[in-house]
N, C-alpha and C. Protein backbone atom coordinates (compact mmCIF):
# COMPACT_ATOMS: atom_id res chain seq x y z
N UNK A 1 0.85 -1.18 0.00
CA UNK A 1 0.00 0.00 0.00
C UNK A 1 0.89 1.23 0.00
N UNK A 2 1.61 1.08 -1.21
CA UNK A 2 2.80 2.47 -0.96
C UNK A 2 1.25 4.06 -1.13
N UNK A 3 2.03 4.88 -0.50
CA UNK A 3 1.64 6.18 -0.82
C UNK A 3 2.21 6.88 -1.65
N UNK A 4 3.72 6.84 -1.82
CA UNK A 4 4.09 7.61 -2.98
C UNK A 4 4.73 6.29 -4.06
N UNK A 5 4.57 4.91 -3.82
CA UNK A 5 4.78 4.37 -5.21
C UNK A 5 3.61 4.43 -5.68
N UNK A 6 3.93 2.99 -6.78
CA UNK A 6 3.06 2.82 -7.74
C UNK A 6 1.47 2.52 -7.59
N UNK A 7 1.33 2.36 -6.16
CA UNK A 7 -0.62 2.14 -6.07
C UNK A 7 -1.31 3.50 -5.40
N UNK A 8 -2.53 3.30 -5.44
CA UNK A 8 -2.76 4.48 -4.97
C UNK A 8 -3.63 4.49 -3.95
N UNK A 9 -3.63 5.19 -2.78
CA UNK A 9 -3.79 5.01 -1.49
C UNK A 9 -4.92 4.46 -1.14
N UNK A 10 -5.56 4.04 -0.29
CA UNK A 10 -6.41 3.93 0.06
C UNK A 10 -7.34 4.93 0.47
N UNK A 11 -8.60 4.86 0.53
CA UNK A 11 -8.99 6.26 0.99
C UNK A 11 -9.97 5.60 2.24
N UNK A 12 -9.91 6.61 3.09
CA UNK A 12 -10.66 6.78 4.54
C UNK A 12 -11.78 7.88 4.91
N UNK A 13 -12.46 7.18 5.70
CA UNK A 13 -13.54 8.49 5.61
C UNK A 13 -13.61 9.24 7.03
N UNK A 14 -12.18 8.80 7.92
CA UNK A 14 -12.01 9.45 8.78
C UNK A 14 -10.78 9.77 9.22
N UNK A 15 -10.21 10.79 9.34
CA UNK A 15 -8.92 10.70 9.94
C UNK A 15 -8.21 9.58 11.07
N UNK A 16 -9.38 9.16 12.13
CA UNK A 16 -9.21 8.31 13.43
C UNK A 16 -8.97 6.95 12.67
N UNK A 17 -9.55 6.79 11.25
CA UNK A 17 -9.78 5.04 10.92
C UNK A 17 -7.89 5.01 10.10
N UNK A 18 -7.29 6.03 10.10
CA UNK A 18 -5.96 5.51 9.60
C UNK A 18 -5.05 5.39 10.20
N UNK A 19 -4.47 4.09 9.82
CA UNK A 19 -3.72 3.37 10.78
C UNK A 19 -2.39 3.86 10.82
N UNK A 20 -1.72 3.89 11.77
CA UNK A 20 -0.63 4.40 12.46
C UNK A 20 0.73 4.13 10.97
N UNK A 21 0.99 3.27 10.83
CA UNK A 21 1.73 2.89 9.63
C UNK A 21 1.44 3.13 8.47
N UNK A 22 0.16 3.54 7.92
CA UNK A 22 0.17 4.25 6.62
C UNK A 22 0.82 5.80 7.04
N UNK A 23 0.01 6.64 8.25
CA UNK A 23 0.49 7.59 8.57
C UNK A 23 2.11 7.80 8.52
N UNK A 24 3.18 6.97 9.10
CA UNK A 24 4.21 6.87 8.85
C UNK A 24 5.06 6.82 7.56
N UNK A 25 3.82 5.95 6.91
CA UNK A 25 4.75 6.04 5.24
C UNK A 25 4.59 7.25 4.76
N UNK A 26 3.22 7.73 5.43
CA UNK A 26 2.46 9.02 4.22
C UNK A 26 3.79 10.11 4.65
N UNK A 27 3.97 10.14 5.93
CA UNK A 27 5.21 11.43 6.29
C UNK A 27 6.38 11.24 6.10
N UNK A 28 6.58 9.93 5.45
CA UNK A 28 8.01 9.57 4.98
C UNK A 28 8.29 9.83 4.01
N UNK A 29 6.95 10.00 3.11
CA UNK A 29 6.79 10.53 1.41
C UNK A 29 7.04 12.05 1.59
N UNK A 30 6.22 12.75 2.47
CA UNK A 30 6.01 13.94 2.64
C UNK A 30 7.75 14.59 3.31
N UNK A 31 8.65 14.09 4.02
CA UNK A 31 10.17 14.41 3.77
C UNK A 31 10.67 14.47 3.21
N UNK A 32 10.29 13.11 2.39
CA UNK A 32 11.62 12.72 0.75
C UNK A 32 10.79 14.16 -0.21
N UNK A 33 9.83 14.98 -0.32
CA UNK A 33 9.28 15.73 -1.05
C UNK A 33 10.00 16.90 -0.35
N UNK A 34 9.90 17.27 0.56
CA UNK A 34 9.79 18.57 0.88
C UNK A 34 11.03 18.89 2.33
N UNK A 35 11.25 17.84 2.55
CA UNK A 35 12.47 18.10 4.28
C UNK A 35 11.28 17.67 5.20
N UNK A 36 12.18 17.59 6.15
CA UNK A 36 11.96 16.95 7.40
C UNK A 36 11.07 18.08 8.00
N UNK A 37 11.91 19.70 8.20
CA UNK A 37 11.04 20.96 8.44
C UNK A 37 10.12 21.34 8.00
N UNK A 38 9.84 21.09 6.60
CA UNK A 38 8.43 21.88 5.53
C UNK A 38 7.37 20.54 6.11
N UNK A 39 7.72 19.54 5.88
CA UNK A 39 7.05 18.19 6.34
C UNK A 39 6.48 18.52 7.77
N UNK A 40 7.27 18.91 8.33
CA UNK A 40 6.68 19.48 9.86
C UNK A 40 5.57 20.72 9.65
N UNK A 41 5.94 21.40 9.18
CA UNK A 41 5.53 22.50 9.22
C UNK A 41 3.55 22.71 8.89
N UNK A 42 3.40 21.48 7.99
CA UNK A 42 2.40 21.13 7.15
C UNK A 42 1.51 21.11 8.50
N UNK A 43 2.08 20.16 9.69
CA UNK A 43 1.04 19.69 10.77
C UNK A 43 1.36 20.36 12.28
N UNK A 44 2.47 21.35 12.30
CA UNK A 44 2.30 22.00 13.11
C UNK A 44 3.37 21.24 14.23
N UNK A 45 4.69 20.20 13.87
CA UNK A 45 5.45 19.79 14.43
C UNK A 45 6.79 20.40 14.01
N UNK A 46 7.92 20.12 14.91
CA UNK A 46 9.43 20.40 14.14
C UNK A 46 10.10 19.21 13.66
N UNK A 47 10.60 19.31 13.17
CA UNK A 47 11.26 18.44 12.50
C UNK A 47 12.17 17.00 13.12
N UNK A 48 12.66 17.48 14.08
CA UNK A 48 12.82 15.95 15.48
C UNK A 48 12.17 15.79 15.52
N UNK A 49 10.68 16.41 15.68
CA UNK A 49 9.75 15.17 16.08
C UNK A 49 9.37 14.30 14.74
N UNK A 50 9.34 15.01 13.90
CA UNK A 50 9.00 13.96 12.07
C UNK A 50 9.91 13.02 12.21
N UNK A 51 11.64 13.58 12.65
CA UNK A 51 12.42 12.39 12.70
C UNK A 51 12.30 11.36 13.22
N UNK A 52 11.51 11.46 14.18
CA UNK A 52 11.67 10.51 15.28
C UNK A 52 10.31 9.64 14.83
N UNK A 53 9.42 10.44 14.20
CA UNK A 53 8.53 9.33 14.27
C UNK A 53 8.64 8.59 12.90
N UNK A 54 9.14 9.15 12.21
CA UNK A 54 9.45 8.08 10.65
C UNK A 54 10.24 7.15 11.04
N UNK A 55 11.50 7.22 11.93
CA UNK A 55 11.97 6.08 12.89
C UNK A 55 11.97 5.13 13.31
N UNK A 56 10.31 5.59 14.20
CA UNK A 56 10.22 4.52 15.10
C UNK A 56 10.44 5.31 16.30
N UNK A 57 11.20 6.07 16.97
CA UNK A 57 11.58 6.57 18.09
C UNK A 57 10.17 6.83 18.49
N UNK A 58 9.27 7.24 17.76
CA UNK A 58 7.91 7.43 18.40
C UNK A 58 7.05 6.34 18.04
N UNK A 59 6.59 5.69 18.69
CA UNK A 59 5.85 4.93 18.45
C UNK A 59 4.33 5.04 17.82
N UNK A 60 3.71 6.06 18.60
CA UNK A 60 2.37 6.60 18.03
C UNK A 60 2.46 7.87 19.03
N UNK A 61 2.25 8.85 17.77
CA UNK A 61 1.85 10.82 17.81
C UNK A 61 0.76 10.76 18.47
N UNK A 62 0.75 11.85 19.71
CA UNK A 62 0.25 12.33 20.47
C UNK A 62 -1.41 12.61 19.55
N UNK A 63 -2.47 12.02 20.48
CA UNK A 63 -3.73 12.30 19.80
C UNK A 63 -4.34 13.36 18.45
N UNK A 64 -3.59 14.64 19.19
CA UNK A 64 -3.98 15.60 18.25
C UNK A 64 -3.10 15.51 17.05
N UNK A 65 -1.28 15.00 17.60
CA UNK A 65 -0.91 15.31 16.47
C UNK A 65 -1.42 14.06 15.13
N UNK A 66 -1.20 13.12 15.76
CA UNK A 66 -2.37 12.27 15.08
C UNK A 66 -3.60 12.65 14.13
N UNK A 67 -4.26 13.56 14.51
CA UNK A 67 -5.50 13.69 14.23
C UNK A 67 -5.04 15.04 13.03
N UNK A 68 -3.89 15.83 13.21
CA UNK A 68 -3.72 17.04 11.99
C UNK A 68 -2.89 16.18 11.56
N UNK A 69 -2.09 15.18 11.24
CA UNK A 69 -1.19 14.01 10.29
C UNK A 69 -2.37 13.83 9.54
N UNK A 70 -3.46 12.86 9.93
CA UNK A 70 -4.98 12.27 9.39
C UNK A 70 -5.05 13.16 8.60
N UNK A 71 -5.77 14.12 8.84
CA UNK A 71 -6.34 14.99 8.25
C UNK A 71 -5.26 15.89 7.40
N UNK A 72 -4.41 16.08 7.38
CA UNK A 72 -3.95 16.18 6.20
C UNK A 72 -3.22 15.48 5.21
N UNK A 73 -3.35 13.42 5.20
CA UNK A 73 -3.42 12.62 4.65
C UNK A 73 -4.40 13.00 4.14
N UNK A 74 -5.72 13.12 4.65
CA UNK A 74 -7.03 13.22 4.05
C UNK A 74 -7.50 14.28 2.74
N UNK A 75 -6.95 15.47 2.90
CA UNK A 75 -6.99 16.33 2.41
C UNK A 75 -5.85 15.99 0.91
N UNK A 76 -4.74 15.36 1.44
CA UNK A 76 -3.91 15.26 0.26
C UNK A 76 -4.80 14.05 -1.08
N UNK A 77 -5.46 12.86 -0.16
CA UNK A 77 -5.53 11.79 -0.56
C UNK A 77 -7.02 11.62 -1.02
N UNK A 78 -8.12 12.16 -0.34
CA UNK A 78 -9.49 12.29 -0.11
C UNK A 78 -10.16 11.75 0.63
N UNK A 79 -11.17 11.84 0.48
CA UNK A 79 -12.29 10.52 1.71
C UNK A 79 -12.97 10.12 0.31
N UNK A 80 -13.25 8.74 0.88
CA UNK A 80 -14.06 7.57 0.06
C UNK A 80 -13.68 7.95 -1.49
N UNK A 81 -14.54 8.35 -2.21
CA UNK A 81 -14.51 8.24 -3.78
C UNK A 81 -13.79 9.81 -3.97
N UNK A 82 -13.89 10.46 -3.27
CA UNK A 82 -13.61 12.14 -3.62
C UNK A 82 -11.86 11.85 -3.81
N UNK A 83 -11.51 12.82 -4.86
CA UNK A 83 -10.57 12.63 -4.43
C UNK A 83 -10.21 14.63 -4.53
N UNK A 84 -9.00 14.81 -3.40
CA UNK A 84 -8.79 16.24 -3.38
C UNK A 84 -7.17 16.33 -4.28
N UNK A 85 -7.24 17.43 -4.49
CA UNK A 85 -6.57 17.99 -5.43
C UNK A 85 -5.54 18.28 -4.33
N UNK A 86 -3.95 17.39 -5.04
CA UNK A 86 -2.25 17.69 -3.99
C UNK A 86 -1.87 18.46 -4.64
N UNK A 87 -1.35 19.77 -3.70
CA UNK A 87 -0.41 20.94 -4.24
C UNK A 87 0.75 20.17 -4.57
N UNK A 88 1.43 20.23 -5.87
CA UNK A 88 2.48 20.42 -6.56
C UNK A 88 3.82 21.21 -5.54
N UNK A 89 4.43 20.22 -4.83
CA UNK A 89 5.84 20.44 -4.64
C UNK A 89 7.13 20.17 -5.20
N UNK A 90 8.00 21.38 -5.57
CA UNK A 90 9.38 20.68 -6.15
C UNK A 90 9.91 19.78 -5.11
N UNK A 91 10.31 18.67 -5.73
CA UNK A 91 10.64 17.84 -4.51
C UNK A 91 12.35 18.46 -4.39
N UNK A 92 12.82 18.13 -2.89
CA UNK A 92 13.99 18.39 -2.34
C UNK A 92 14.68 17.36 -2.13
N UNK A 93 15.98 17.20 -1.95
CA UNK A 93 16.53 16.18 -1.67
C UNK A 93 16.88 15.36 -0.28
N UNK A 94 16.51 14.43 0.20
CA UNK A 94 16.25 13.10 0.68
C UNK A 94 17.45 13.70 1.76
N UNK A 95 16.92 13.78 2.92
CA UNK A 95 18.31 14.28 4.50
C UNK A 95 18.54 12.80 4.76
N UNK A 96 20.09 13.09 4.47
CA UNK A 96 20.71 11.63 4.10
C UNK A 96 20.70 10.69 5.73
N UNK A 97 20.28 11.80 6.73
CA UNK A 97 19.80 10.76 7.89
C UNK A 97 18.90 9.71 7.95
N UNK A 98 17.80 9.94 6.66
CA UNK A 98 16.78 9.15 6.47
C UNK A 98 17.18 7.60 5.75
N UNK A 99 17.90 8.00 5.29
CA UNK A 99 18.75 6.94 4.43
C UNK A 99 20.10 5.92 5.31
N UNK A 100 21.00 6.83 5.76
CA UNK A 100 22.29 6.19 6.46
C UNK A 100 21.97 5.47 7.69
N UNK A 101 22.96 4.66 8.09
CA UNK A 101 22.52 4.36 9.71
C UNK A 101 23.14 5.67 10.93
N UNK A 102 21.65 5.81 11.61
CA UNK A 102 21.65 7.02 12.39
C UNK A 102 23.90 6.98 13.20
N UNK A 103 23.58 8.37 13.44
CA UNK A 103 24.77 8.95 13.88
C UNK A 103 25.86 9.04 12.89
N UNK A 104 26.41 10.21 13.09
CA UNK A 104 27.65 10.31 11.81
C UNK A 104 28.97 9.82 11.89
N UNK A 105 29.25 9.08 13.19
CA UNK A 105 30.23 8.11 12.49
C UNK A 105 29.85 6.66 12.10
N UNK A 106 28.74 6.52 11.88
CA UNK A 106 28.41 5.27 11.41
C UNK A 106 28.14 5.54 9.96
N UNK A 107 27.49 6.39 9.38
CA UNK A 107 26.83 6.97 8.36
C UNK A 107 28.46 7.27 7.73
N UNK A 108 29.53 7.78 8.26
CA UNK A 108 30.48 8.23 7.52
C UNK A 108 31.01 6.81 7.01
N UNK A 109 31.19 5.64 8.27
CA UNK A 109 31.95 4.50 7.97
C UNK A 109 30.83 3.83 6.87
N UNK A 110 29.91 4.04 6.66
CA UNK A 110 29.37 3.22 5.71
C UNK A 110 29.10 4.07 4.35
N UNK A 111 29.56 4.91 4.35
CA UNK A 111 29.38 5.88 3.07
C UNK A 111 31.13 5.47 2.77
N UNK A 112 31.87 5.83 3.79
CA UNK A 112 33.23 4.84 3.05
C UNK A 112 33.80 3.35 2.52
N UNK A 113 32.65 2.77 3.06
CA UNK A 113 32.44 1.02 2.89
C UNK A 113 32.02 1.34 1.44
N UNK A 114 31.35 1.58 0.93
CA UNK A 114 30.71 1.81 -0.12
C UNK A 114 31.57 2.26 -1.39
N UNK A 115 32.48 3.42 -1.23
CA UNK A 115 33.44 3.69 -1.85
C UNK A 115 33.97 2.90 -1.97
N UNK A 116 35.09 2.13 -0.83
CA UNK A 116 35.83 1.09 -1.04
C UNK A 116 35.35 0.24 -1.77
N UNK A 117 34.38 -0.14 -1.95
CA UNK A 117 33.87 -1.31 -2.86
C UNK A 117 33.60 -1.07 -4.34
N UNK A 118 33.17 0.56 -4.46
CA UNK A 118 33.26 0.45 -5.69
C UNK A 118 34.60 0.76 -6.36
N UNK A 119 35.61 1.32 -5.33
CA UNK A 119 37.01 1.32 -6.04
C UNK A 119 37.78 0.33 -6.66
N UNK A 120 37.15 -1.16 -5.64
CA UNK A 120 38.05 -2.23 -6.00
C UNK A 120 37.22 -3.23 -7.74
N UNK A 121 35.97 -2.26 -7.97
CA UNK A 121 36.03 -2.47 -9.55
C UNK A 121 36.72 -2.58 -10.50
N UNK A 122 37.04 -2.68 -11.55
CA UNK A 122 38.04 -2.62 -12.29
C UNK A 122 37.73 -1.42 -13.35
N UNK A 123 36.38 -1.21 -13.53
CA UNK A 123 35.86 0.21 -14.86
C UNK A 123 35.38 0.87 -13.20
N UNK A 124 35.78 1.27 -12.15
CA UNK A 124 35.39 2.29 -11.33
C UNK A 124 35.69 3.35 -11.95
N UNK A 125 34.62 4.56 -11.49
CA UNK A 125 34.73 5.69 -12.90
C UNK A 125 35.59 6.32 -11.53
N UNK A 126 36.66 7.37 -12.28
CA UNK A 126 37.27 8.46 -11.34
C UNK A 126 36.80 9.61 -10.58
N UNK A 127 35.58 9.60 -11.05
CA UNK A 127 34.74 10.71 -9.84
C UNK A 127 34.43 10.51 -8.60
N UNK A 128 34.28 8.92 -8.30
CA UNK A 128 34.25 8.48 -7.17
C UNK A 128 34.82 8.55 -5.61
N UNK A 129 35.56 9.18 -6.07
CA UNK A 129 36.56 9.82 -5.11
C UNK A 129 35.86 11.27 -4.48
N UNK A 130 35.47 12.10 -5.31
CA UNK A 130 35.09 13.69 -4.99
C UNK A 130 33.41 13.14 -4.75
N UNK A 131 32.48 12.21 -5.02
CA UNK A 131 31.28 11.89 -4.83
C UNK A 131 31.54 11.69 -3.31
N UNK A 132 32.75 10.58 -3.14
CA UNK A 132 32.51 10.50 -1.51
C UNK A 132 33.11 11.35 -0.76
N UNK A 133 33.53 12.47 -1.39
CA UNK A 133 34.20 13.44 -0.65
C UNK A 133 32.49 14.59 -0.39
N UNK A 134 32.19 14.64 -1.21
CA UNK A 134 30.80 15.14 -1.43
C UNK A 134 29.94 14.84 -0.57
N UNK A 135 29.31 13.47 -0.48
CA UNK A 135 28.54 12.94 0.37
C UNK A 135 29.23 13.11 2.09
N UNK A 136 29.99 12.67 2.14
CA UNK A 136 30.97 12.94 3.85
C UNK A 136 30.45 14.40 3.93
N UNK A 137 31.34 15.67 3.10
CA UNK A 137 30.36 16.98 3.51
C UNK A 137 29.39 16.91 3.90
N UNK A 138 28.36 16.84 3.30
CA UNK A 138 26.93 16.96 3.29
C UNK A 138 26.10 15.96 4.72
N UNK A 139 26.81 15.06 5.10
CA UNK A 139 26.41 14.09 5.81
C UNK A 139 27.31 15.06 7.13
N UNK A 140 28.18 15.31 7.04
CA UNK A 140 29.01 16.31 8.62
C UNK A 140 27.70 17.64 8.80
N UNK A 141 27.32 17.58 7.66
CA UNK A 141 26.92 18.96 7.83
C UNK A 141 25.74 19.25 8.00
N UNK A 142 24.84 17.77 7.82
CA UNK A 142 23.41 17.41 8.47
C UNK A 142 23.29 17.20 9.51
N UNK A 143 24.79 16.78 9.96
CA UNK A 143 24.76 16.01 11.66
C UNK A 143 25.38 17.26 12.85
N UNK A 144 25.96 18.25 11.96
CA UNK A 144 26.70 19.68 12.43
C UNK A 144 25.51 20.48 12.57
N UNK A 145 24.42 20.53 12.11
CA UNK A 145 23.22 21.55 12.30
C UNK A 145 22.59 21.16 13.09
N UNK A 146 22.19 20.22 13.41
CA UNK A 146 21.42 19.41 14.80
C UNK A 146 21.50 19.78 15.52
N UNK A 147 20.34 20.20 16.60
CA UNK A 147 20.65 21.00 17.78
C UNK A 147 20.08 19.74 18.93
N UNK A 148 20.18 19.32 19.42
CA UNK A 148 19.83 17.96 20.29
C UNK A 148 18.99 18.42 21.62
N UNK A 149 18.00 17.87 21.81
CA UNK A 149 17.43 18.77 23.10
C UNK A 149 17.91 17.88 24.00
N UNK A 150 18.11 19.05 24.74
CA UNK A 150 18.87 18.55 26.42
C UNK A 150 17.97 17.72 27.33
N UNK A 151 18.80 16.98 27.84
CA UNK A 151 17.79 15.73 28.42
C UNK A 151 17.54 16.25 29.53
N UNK A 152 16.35 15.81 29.96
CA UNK A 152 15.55 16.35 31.68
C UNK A 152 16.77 15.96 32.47
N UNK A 153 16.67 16.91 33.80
CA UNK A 153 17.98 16.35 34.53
C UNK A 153 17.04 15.03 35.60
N UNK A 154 17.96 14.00 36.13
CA UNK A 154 16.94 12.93 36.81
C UNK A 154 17.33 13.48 37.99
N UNK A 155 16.16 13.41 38.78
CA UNK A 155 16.25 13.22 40.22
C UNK A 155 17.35 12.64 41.30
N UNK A 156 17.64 12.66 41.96
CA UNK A 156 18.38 12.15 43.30
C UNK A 156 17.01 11.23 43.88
N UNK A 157 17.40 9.96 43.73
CA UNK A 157 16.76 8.86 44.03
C UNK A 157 16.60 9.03 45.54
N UNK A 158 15.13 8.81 46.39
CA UNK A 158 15.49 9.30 47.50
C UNK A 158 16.09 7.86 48.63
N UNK A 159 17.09 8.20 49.57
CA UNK A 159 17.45 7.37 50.17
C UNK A 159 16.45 6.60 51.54
């Protein structure tokens, strides 16, 4: 039941009747289109929290946010036979966090695994070198803008 492949969605006639995992794919489409931020922005979240819940880190969005996700599945997708008309976004390119394995020295060591392998080709083309010099930028520099929210401080357990 992709949302942005080749079938076409299902339609619901309520925001409450869609299930937690279409919701997830639908905002996973809605990143790879537009960022993690514009994707937020649509339902009134920031962008850690989109991260987290395309993830998994969230398991299931807080009622309401739930309920403006729905509903603007709904609006993109329609209810029952209607179908509503999707604004036309240039799509943006894919925050390679969505893609790599989380944290940037893992994401770096496997963006260099990758190189290495295609070096030891024999027709490896010579750009390959400045591509992964390319990608490493871009991947420091997704993980360099991150602002991490500070964790609650815990209590003094009482004795």
């Amino acid at each position: 039941m992709g949302v942005g492949g080749g079938e076409s969605p299902r339609r619901y006639s309520s925001w409450s009747e869609i299930p937690i995992p279409v919701l997830r794919e639908f905002l996973t489409e809605l990143a790879r289109e537009m960022g993690l931020r514009e994707a937020g922005r649509l339902f009134g979240r920031g962008r850690e929290q989109v991260r987290k819940f395309i993830s998994g880190a969230i398991e299931a969005p807080h009622p309401r946010t739930r309920q403006r996700l729905g509903e603007l599945y709904l609006e993109r997708h329609g209810r029952g036979g209607r179908v509503a008309e999707a604004p036309v976004h240039t799509p943006t390119p894919t925050p390679l966090k969505l893609i790599l394995p989380k944290g940037l020295e893992r994401a770096t060591a496997e963006i260099r695994t990758m190189f290495a392998q295609i070096r030891k080709l024999p027709d490896a083309p010579d750009s390959a070198t400045g591509v992964e010099q390319w990608l490493l930028r871009h991947v420091k520099h997704e993980y360099s803008t991150e602002q991490p929210y500070p964790r609650p401080r815990r209590k003094n357990p009482k004795k």
